[in-house]
Protein backbone atom coordinates (compact mmCIF):
# COMPACT_ATOMS: atom_id res chain seq x y z
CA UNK A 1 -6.57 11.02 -12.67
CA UNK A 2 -6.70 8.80 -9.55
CA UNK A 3 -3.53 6.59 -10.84
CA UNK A 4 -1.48 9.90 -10.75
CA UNK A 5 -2.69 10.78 -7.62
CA UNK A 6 -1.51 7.47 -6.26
CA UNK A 7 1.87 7.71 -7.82
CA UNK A 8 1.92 11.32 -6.99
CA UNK A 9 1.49 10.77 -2.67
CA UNK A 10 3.53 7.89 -3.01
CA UNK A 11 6.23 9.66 -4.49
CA UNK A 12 6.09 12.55 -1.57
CA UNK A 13 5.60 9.59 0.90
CA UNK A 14 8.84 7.86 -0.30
CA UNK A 15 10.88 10.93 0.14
CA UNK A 16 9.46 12.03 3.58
CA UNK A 17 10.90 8.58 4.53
CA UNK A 18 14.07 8.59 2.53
CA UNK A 19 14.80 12.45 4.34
CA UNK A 20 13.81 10.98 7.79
CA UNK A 21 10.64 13.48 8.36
CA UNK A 22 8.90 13.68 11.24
CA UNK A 23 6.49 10.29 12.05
CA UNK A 24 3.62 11.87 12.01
CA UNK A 25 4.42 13.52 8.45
CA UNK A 26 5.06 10.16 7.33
CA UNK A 27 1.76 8.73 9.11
CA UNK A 28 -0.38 10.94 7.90
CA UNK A 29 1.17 10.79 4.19
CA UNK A 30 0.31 6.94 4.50
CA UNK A 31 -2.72 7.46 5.53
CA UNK A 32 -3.71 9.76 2.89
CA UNK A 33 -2.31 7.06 0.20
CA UNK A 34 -4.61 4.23 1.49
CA UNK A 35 -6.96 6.44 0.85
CA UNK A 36 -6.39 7.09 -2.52
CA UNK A 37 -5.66 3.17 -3.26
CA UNK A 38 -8.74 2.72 -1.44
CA UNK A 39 -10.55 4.58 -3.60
CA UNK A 40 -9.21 3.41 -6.80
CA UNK A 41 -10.02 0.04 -5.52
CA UNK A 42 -14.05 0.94 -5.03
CA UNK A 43 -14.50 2.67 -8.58
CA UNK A 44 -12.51 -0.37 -10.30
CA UNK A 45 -14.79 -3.06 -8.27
CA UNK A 46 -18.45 -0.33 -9.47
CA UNK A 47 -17.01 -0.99 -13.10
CA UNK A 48 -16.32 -4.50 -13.07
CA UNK A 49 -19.97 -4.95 -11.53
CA UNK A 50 -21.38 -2.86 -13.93
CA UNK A 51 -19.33 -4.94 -17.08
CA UNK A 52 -20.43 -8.02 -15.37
CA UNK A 53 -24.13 -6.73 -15.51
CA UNK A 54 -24.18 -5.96 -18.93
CA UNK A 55 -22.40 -9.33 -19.99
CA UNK A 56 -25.32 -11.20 -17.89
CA UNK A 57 -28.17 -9.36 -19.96
């Protein structure tokens, strides 16, 4: 699921920074995170349009 992928790269993310990787290890891990939270963020707003649809009908 896309709430244990979150929890999953922020969980690698955390300990890159708590073992003082490289920057662009860390960058890239962050990067890859947004994306996921970005992502969760879409399909939550497509099913709270699509409950707000069917509440209008």
């Amino acid at each position: 699921m896309l709430n244990d992928d979150i929890c999953k790269k922020r969980d690698e993310l955390n300990q890159s920074i708590a073992e003082n990787k490289d920057y662009s290890i860390i960058y890239r891990l962050s990067v890859e995170l947004d994306e996921l939270i970005a992502e969760f963020y879409r399909k939550g707003s497509k099913s709270q349009e699509k409950d707000l649809y069917l509440v209008k009908k």
